[in-house]
N, C-alpha and C. Protein backbone atom coordinates (compact mmCIF):
# COMPACT_ATOMS: atom_id res chain seq x y z
N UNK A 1 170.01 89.89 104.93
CA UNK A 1 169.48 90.67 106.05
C UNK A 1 167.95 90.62 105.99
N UNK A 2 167.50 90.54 107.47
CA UNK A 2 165.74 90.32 107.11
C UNK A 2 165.41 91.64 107.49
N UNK A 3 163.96 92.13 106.89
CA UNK A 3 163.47 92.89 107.19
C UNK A 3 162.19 93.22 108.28
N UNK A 4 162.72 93.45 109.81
CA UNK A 4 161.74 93.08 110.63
C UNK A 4 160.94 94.33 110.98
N UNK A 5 159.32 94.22 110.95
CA UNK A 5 158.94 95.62 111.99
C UNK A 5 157.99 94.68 113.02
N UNK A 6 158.34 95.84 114.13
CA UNK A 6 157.32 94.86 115.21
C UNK A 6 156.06 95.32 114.80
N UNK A 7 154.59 94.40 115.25
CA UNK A 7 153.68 94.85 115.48
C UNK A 7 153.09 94.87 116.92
N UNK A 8 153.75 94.52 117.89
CA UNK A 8 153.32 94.03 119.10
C UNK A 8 153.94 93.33 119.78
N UNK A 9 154.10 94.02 121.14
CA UNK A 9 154.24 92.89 122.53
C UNK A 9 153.55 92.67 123.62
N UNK A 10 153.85 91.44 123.77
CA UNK A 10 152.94 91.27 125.39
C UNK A 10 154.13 90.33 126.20
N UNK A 11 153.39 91.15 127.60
CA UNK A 11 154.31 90.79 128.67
C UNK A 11 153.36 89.58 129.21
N UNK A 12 154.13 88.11 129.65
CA UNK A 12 153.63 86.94 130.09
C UNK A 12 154.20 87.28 131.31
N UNK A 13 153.36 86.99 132.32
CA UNK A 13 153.40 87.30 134.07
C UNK A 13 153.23 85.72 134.65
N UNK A 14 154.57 85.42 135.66
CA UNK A 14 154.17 84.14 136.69
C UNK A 14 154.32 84.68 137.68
N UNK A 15 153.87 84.32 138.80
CA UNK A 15 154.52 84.55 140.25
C UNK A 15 155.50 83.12 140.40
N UNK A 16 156.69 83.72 140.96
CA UNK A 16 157.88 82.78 141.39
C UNK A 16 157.07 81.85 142.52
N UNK A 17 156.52 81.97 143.40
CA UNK A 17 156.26 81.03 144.78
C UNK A 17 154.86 80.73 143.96
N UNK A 18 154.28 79.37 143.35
CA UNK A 18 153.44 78.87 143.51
C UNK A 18 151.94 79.17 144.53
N UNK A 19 150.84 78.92 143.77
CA UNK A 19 150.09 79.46 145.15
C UNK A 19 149.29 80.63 144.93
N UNK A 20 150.22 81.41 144.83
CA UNK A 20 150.37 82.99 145.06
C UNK A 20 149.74 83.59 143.72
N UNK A 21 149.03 84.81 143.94
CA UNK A 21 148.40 85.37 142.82
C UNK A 21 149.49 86.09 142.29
N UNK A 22 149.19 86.04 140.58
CA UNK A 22 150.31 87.36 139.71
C UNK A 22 149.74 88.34 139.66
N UNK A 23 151.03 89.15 139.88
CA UNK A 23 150.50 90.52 139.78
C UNK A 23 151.81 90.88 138.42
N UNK A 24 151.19 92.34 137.82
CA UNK A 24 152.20 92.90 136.55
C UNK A 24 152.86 93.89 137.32
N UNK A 25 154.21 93.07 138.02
CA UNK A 25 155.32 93.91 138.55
C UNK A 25 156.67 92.60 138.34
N UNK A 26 158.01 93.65 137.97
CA UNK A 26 159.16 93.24 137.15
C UNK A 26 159.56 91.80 137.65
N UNK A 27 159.18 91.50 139.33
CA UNK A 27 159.72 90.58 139.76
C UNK A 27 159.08 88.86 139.22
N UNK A 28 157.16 89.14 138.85
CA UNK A 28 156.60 88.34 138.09
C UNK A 28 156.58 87.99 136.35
N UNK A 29 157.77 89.03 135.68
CA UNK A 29 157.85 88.80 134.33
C UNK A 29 158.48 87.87 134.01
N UNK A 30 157.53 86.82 133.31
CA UNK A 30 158.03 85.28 133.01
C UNK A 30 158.25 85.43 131.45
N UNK A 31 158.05 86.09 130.52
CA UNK A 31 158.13 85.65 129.12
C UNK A 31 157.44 87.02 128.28
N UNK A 32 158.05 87.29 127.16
CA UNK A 32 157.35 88.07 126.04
C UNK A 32 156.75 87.21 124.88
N UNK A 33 156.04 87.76 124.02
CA UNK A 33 155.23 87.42 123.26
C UNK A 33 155.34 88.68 122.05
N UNK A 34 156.06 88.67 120.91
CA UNK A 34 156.19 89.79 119.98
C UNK A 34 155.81 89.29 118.70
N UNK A 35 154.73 89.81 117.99
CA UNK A 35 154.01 89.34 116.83
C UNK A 35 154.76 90.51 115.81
N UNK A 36 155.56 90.51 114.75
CA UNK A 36 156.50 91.30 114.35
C UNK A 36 156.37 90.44 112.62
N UNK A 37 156.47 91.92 111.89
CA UNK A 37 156.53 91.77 110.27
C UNK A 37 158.18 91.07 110.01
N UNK A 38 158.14 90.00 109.08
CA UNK A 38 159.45 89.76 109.22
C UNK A 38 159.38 88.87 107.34
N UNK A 39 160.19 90.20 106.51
CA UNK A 39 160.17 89.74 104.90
C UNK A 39 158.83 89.89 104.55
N UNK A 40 157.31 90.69 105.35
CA UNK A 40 156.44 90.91 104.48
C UNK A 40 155.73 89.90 105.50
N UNK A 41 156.31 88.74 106.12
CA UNK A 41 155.19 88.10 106.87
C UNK A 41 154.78 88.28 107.83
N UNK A 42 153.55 87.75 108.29
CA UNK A 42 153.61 88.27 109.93
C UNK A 42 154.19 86.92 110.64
N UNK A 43 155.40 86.89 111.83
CA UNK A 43 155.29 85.75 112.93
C UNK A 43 155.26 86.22 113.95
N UNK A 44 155.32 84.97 114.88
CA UNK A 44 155.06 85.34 116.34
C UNK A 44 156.24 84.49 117.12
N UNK A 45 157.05 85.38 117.79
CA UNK A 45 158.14 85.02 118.49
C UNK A 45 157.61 84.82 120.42
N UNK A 46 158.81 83.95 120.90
CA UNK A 46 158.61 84.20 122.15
C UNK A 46 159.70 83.82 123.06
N UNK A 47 160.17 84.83 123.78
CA UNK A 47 161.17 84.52 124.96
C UNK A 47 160.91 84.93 126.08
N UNK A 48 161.83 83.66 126.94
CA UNK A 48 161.61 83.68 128.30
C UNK A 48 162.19 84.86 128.69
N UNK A 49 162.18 84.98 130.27
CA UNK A 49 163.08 86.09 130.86
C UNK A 49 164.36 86.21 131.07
N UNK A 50 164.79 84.57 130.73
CA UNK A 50 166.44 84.39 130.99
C UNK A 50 167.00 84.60 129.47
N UNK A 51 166.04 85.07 127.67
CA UNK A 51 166.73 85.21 127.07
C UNK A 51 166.35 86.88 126.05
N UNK A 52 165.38 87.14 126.71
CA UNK A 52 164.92 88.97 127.06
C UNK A 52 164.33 89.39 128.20
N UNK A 53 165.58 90.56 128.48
CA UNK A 53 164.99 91.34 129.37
C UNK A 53 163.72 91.97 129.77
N UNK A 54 163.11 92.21 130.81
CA UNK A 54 162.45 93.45 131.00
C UNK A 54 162.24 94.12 130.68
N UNK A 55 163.32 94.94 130.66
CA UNK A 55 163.52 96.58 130.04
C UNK A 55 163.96 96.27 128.69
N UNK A 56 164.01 95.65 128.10
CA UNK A 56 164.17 95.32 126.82
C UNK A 56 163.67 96.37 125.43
N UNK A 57 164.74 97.50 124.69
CA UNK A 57 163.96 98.49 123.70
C UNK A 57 163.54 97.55 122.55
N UNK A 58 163.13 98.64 121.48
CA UNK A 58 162.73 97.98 120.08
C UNK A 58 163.90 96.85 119.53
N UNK A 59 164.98 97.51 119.71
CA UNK A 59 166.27 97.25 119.17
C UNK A 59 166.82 95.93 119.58
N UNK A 60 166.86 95.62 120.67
CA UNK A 60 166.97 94.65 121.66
C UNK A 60 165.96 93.27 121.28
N UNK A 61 164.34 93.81 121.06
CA UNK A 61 163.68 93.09 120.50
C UNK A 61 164.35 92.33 119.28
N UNK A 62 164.52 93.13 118.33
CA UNK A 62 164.51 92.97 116.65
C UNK A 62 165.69 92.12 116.80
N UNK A 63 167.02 92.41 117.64
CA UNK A 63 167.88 91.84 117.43
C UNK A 63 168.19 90.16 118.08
N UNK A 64 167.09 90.03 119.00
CA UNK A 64 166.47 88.66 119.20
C UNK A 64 165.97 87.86 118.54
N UNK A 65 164.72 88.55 117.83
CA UNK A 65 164.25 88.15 116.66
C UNK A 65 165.08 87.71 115.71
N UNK A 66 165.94 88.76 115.26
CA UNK A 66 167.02 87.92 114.11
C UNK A 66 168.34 86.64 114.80
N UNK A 67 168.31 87.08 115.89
CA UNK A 67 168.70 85.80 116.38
C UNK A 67 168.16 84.44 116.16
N UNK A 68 166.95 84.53 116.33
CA UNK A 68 166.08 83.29 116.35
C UNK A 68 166.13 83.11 114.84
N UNK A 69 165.74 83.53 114.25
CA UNK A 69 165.59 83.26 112.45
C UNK A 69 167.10 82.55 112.14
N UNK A 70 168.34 83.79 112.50
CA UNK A 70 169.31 82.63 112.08
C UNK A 70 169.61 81.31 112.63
N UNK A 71 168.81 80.91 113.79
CA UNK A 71 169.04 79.53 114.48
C UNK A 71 168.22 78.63 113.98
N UNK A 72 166.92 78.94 113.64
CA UNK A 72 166.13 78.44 112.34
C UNK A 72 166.37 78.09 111.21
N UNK A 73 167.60 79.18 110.66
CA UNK A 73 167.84 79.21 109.04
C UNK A 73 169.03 78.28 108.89
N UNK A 74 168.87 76.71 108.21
CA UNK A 74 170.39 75.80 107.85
C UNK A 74 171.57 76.52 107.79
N UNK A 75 172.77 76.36 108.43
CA UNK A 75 173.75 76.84 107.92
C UNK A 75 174.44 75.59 106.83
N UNK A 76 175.66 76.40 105.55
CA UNK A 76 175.75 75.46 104.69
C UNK A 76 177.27 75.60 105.14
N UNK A 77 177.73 74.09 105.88
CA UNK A 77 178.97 74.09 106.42
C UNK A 77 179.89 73.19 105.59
N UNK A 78 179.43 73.13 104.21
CA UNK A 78 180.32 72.63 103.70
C UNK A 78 181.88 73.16 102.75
């Protein structure tokens, strides 16, 4: 089990129609950015909007995060 604390998020903003200026409203949230303690280190994670939500809590975060680490971490399928 890893031991994660966040230190931070940021919300990445596109506008869908090209062109067009972004503004920070739900319909322009393109991506997070969470810089999070993970075993003592610091990394920096990042997902789009199709694989975290919006409204997304701490919990939701962390459990992304350990998502990603185990898709990172070899499995031993022998």
């Amino acid at each position: 089990m890893n031991e994660i604390t966040l230190k931070a998020s940021y919300i990445q903003w596109k506008n869908p129609i090209l062109g067009l200026p972004t503004r920070p409203v739900r319909e322009h949230y393109y991506a997070r950015r969470i810089v999070a303690i993970v075993n003592g280190e610091e990394r920096q994670f990042r997902f789009l909007n199709t694989e975290l939500p919006f409204e997304a809590t701490e919990e939701e975060m962390i459990a992304a995060i350990e998502d990603q680490i185990n898709k990172e971490q070899p499995t031993n399928a022998e």
